[in-house]
C-alpha atoms as a PDB file:
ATOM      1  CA  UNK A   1     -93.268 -50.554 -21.392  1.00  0.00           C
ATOM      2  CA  UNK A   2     -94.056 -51.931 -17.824  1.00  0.00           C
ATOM      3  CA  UNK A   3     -96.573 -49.536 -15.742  1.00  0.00           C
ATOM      4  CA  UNK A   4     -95.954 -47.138 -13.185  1.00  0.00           C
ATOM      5  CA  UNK A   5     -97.773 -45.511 -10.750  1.00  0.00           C
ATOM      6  CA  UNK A   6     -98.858 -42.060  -9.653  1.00  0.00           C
ATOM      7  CA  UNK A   7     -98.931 -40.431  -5.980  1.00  0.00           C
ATOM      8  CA  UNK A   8     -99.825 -36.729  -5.151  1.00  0.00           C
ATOM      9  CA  UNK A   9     -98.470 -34.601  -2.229  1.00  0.00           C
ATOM     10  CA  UNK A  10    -100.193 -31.619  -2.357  1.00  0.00           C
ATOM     11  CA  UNK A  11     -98.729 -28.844  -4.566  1.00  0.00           C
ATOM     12  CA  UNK A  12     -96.039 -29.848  -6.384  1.00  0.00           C
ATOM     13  CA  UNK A  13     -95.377 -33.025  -4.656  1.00  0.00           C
ATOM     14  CA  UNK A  14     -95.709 -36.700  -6.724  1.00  0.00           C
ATOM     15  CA  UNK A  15     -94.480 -40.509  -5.854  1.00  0.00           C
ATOM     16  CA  UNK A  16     -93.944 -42.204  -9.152  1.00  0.00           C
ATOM     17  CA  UNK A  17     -93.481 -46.085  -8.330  1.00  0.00           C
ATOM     18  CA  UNK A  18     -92.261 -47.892 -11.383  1.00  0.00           C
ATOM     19  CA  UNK A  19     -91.228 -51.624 -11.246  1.00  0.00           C
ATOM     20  CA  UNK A  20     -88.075 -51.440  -9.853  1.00  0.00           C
ATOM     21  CA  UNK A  21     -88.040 -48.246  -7.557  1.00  0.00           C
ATOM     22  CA  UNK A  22     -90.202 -45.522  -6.006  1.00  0.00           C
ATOM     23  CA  UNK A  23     -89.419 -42.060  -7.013  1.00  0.00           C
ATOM     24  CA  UNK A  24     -90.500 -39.103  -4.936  1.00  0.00           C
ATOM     25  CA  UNK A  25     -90.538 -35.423  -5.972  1.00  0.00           C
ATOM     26  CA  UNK A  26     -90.676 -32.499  -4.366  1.00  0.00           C
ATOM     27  CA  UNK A  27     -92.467 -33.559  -1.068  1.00  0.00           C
ATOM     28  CA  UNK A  28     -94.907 -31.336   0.366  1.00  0.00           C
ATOM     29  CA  UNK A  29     -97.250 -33.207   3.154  1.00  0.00           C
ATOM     30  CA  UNK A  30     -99.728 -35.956   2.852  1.00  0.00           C
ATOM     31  CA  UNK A  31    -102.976 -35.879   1.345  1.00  0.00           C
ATOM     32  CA  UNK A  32    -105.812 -36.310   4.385  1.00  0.00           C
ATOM     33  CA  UNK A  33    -108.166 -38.756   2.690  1.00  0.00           C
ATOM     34  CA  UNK A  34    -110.091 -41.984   3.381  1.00  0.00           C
ATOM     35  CA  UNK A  35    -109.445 -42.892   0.056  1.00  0.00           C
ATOM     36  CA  UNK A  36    -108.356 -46.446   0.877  1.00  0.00           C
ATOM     37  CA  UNK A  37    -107.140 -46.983  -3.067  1.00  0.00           C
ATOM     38  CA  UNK A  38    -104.580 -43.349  -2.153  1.00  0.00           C
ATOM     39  CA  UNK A  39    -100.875 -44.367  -1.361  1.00  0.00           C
ATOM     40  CA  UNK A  40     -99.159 -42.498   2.115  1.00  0.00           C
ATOM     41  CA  UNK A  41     -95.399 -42.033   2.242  1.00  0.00           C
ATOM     42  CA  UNK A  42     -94.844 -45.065   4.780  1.00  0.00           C
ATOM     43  CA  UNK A  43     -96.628 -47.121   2.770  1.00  0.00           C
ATOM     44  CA  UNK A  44     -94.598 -46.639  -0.276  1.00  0.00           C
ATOM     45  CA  UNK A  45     -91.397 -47.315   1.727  1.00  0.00           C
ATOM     46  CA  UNK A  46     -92.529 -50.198   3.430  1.00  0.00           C
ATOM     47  CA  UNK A  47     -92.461 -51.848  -0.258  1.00  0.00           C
ATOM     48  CA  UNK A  48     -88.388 -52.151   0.382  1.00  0.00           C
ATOM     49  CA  UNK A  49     -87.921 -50.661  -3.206  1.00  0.00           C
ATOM     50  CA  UNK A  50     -85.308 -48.400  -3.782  1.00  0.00           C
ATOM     51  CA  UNK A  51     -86.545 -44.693  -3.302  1.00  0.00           C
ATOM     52  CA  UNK A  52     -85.079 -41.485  -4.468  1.00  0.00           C
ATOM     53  CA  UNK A  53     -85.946 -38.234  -3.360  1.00  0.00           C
ATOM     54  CA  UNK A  54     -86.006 -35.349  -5.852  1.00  0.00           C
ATOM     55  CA  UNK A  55     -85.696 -31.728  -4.421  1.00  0.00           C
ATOM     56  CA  UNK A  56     -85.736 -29.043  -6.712  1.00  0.00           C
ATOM     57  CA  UNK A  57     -85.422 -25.898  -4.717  1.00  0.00           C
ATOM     58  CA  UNK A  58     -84.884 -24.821  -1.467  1.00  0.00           C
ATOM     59  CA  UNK A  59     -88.639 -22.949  -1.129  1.00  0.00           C
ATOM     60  CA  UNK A  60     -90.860 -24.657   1.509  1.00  0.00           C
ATOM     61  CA  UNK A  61     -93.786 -25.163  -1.021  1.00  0.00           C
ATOM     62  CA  UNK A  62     -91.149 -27.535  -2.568  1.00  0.00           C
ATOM     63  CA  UNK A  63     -88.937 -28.628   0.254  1.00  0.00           C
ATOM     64  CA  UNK A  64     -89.891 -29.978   3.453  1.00  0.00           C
ATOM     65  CA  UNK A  65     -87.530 -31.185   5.694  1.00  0.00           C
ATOM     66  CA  UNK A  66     -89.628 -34.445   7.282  1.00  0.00           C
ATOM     67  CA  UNK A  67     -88.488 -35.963   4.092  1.00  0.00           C
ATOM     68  CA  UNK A  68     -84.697 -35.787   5.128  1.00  0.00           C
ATOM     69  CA  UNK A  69     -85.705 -37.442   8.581  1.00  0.00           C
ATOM     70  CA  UNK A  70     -86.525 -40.344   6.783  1.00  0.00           C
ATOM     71  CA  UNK A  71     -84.949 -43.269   8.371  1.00  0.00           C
ATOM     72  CA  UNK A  72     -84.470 -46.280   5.861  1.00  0.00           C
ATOM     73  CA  UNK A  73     -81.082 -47.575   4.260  1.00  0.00           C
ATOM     74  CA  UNK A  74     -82.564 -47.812   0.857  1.00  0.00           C
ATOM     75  CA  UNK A  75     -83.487 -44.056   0.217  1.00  0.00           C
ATOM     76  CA  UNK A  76     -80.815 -41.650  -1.701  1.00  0.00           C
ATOM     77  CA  UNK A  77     -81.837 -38.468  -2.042  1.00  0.00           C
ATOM     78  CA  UNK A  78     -81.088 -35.945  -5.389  1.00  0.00           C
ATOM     79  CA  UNK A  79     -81.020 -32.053  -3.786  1.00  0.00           C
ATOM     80  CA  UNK A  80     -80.385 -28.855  -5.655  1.00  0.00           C
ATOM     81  CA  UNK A  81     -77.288 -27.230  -4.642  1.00  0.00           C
ATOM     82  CA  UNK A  82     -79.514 -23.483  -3.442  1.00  0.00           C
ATOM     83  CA  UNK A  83     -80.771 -26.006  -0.614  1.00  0.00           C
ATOM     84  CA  UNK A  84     -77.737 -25.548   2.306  1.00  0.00           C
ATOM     85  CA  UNK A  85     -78.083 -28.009   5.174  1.00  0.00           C
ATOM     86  CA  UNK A  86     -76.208 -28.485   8.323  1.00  0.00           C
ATOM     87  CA  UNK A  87     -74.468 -31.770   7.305  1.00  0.00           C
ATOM     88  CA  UNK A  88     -73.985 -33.717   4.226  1.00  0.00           C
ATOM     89  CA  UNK A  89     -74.667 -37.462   3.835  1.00  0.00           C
ATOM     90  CA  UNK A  90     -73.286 -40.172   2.114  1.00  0.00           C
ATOM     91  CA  UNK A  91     -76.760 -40.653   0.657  1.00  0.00           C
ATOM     92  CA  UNK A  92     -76.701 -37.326  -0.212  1.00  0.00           C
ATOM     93  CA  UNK A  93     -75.979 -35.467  -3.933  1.00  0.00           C
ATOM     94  CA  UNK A  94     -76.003 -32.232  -4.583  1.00  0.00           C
ATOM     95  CA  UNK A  95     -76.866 -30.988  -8.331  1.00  0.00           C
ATOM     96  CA  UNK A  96     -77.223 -28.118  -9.906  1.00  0.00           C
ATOM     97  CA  UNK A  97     -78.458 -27.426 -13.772  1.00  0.00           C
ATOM     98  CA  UNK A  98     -76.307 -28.938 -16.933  1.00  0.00           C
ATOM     99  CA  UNK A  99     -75.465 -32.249 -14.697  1.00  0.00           C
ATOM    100  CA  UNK A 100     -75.984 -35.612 -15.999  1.00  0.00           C
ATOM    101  CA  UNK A 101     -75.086 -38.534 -14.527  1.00  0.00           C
ATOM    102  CA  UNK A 102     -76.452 -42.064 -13.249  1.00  0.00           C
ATOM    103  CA  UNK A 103     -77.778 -43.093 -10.201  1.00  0.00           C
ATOM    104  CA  UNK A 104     -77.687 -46.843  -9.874  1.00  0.00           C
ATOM    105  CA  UNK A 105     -80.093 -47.139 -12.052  1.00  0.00           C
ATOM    106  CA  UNK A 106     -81.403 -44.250 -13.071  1.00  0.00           C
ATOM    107  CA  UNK A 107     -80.049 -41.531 -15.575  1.00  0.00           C
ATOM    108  CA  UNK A 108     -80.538 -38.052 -14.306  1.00  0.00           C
ATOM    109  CA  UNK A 109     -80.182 -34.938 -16.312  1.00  0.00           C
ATOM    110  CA  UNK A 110     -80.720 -31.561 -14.752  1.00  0.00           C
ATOM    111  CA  UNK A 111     -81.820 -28.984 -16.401  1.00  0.00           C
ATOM    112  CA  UNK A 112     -82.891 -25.242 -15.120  1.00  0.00           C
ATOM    113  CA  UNK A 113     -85.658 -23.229 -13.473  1.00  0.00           C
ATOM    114  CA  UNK A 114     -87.023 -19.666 -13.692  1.00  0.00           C
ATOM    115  CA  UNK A 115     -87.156 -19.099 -10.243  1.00  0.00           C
ATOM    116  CA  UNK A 116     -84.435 -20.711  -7.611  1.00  0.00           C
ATOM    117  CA  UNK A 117     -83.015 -24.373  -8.048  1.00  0.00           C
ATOM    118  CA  UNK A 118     -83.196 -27.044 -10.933  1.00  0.00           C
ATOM    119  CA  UNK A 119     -85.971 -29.269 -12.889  1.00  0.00           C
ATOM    120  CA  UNK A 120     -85.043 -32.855 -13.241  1.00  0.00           C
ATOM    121  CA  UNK A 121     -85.286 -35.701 -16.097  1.00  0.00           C
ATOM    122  CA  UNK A 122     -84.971 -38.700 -15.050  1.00  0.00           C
ATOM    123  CA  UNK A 123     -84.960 -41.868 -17.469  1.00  0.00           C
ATOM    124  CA  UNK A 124     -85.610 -45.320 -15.339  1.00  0.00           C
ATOM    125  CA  UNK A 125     -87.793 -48.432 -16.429  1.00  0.00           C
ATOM    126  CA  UNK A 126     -88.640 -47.462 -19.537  1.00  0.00           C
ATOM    127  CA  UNK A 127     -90.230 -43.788 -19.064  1.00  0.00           C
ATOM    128  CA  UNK A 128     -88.814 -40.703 -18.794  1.00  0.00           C
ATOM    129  CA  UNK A 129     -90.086 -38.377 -16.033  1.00  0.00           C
ATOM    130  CA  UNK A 130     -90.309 -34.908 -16.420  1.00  0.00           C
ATOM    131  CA  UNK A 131     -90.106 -32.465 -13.026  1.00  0.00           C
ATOM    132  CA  UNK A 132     -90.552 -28.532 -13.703  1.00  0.00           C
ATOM    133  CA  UNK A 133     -89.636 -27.682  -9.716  1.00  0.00           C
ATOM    134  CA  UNK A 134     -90.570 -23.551 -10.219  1.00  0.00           C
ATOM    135  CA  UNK A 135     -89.314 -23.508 -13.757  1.00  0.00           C
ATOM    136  CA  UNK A 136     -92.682 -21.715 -15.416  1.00  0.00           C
ATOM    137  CA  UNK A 137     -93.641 -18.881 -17.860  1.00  0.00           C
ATOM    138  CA  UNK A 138     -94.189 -16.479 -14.708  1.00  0.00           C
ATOM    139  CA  UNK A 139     -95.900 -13.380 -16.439  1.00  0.00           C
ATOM    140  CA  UNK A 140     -97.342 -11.956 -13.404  1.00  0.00           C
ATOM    141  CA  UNK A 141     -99.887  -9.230 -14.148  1.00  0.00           C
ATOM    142  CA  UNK A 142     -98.808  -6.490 -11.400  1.00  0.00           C
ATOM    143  CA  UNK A 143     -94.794  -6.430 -13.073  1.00  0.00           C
ATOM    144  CA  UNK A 144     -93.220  -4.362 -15.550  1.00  0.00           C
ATOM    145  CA  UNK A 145     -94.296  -4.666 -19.367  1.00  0.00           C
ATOM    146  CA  UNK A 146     -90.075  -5.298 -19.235  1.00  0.00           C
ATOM    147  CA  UNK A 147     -90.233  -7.720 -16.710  1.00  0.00           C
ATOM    148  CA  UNK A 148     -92.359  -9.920 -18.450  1.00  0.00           C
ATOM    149  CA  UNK A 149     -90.755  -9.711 -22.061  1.00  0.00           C
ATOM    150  CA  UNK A 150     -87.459 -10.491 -19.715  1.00  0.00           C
ATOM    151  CA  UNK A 151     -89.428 -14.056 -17.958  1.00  0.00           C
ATOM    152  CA  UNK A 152     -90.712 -14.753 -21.213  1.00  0.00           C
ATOM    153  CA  UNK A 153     -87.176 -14.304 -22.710  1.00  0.00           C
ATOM    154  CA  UNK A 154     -85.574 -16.671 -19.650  1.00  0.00           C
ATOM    155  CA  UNK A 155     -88.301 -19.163 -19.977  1.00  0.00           C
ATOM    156  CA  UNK A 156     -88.430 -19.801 -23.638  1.00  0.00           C
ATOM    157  CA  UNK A 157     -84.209 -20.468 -23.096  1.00  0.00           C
ATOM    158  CA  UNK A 158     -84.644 -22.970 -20.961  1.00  0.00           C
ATOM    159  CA  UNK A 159     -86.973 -24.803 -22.853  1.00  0.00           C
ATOM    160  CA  UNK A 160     -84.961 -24.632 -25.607  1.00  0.00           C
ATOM    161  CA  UNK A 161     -82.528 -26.868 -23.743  1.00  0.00           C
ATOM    162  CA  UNK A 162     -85.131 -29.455 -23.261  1.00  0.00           C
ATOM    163  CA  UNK A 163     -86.682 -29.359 -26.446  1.00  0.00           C
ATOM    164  CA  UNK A 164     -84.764 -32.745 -28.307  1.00  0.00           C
ATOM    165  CA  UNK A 165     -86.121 -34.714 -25.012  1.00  0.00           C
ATOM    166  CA  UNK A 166     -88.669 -37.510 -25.428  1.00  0.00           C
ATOM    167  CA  UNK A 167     -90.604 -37.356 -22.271  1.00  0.00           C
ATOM    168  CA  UNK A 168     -93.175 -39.827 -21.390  1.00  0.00           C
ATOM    169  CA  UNK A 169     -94.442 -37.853 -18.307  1.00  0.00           C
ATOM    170  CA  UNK A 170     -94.323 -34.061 -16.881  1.00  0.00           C
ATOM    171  CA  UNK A 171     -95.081 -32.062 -14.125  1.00  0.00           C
ATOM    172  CA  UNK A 172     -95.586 -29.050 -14.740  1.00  0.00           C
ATOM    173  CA  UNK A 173     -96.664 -25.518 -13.198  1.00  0.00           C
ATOM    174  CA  UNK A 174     -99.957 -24.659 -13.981  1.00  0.00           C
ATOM    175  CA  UNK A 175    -100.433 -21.926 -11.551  1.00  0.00           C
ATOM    176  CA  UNK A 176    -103.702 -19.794 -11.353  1.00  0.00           C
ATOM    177  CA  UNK A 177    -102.107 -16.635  -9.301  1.00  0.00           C
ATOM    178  CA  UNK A 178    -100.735 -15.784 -12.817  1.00  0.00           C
ATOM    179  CA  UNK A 179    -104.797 -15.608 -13.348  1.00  0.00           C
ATOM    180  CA  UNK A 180    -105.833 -14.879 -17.413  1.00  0.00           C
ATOM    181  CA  UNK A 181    -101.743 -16.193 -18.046  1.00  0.00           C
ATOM    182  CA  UNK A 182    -102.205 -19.495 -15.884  1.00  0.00           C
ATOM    183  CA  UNK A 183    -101.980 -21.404 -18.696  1.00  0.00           C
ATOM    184  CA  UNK A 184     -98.676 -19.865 -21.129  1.00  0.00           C
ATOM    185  CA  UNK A 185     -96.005 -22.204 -19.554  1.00  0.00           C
ATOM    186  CA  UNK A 186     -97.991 -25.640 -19.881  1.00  0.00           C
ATOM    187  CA  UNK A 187     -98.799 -24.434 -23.126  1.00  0.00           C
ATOM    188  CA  UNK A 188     -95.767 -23.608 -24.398  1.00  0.00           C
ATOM    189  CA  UNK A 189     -94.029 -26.431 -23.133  1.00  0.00           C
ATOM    190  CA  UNK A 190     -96.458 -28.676 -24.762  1.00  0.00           C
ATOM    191  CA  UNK A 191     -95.879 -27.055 -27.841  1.00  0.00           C
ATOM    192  CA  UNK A 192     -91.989 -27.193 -28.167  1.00  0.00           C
ATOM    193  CA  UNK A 193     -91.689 -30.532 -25.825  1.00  0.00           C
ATOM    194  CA  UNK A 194     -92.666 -33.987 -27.028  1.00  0.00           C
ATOM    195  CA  UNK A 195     -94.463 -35.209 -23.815  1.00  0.00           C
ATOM    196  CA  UNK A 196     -97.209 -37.326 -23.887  1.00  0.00           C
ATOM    197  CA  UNK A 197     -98.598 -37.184 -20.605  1.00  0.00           C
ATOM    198  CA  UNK A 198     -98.960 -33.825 -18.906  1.00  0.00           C
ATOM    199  CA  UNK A 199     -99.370 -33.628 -14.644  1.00  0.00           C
ATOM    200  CA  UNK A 200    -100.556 -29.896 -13.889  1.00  0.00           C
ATOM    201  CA  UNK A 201     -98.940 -28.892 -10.296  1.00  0.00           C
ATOM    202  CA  UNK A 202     -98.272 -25.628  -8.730  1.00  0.00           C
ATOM    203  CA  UNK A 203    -102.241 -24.909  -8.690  1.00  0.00           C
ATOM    204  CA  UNK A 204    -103.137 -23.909  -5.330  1.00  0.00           C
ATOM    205  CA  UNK A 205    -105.927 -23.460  -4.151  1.00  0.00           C
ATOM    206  CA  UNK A 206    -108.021 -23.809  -7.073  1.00  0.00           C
ATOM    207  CA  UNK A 207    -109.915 -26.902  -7.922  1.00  0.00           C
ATOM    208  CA  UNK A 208    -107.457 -29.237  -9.838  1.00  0.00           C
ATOM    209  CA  UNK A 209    -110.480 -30.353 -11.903  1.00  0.00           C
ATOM    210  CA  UNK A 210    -111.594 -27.394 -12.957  1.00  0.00           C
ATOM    211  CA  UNK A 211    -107.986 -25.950 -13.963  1.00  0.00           C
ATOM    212  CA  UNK A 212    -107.391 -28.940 -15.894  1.00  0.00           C
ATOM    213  CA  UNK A 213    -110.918 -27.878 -17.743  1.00  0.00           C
ATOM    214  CA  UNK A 214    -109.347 -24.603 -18.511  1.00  0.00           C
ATOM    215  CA  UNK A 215    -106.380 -25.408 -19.673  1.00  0.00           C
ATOM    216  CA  UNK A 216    -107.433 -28.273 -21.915  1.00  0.00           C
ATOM    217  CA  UNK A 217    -109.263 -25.339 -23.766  1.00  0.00           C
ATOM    218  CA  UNK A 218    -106.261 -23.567 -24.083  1.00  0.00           C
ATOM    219  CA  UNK A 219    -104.715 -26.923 -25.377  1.00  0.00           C
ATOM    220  CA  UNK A 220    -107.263 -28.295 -27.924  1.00  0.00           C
ATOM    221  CA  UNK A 221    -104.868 -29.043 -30.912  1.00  0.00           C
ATOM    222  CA  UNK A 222    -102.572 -31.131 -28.717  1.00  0.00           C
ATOM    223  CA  UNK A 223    -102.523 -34.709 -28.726  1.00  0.00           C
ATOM    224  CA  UNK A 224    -101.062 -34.333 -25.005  1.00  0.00           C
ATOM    225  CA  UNK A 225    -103.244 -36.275 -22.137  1.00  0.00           C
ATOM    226  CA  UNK A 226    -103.724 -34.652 -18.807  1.00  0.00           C
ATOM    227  CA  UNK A 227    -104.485 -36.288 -16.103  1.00  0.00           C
ATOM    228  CA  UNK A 228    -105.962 -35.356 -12.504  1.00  0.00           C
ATOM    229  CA  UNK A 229    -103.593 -36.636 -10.098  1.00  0.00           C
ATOM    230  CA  UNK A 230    -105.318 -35.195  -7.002  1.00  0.00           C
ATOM    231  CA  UNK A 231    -108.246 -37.447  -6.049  1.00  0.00           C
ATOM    232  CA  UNK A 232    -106.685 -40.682  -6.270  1.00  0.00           C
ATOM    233  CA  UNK A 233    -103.130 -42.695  -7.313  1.00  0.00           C
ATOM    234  CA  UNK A 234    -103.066 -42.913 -11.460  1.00  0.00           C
ATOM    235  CA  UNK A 235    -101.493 -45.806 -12.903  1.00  0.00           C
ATOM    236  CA  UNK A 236     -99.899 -45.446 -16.172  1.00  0.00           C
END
């Protein structure tokens, strides 16, 4: 399996570089750093690889719109059909969940969320990369005892959809505004997924570090890695 490599921006935004392309997933901003081993968007591009841009959902935690002003003839971009814009390019597709198709070459599958938009699988190089966009266990503490039952109910479906996957690495919602119930979606999903590298996103304003600490006690039987994406690029 050849390597790949590992960018955060902020929140639930990730580069993955591989050998042949540069994948980029739901773009948030750039990191301000003097890291000088961290990786910014222009520098990425200026590599000439392919790059395709992954949007999962049309909320601006998940969605901003520099990345569509991108000006460079070898960038596609993949955009979940809640997201409306003004025009439509011919680098442009539109998906929505139960598509799967290729993508020069990459094979995309789309599969739901529990909030608005898609998650994404997509199968290039060797790997297959995992994207959650909003799609979480949301049991929020403040809701209805119904409510709940009814997210846990719509979460553990959608799972079930992905559960015969083989994914090599995820990114997944591990948000602490759910507080004591941060941890249930990861969780699950590790549990009824076969992934064996698991990204937490979706944090906040919590210290990534320290959430990974917390939910690797929640986690202890699983043979899962996680890895702390936010202090410098990862490579795989």
């Amino acid at each position: 399996m050849s390597k790949i490599n590992i960018h955060y921006f902020l929140h639930s935004g990730f580069s993955v570089e591989t050998t042949d392309c540069i994948l980029i997933f739901d773009f948030y901003k750039e990191v301000l750093c003097n890291n000088e081993n961290s990786t910014n968007l222009k520098q990425l591009l200026l590599k000439g690889k392919p790059a395709y841009v992954f949007v999962s959902h049309s909320h601006p935690d998940h969605f901003n719109k520099k990345i569509l002003t991108l000006e460079d003839s070898n960038i596609k971009y993949i955009i979940s059909d809640d997201i409306k814009l003004k025009e439509s390019k011919s680098n442009y597709t539109f998906v929505k969940k139960n598509d799967v198709f290729t993508l020069d070459n990459l094979a995309i599958k789309v599969f739901g969320s529990t909030d608005a938009g898609v998650s994404f699988l997509v199968s290039v190089d060797d790997f297959n990369i995992f994207h959650a966009g909003d799609l979480n266990w949301w049991h929020w503490k403040e809701d209805s005892d119904e409510d709940n039952l009814n997210a846990e109910k719509w979460f553990k479906e959608e799972i079930s959809l992905i559960k015969g996957e083989k994914i090599d690495l995820a990114f997944f919602p591990v948000d602490t505004r759910l507080e004591e119930n941060f941890y249930l979606g990861g969780k699950y999903f590790i549990e009824n997924v076969h992934v064996k590298y698991f990204i937490p996103m979706h944090i906040g304003n919590s210290s990534v570090a320290k959430v990974i600490e917390a939910f690797k006690n929640e986690i202890q039987s699983s043979d899962v890695i996680l890895i702390d994406a936010s202090e410098k690029d990862i490579e795989l």
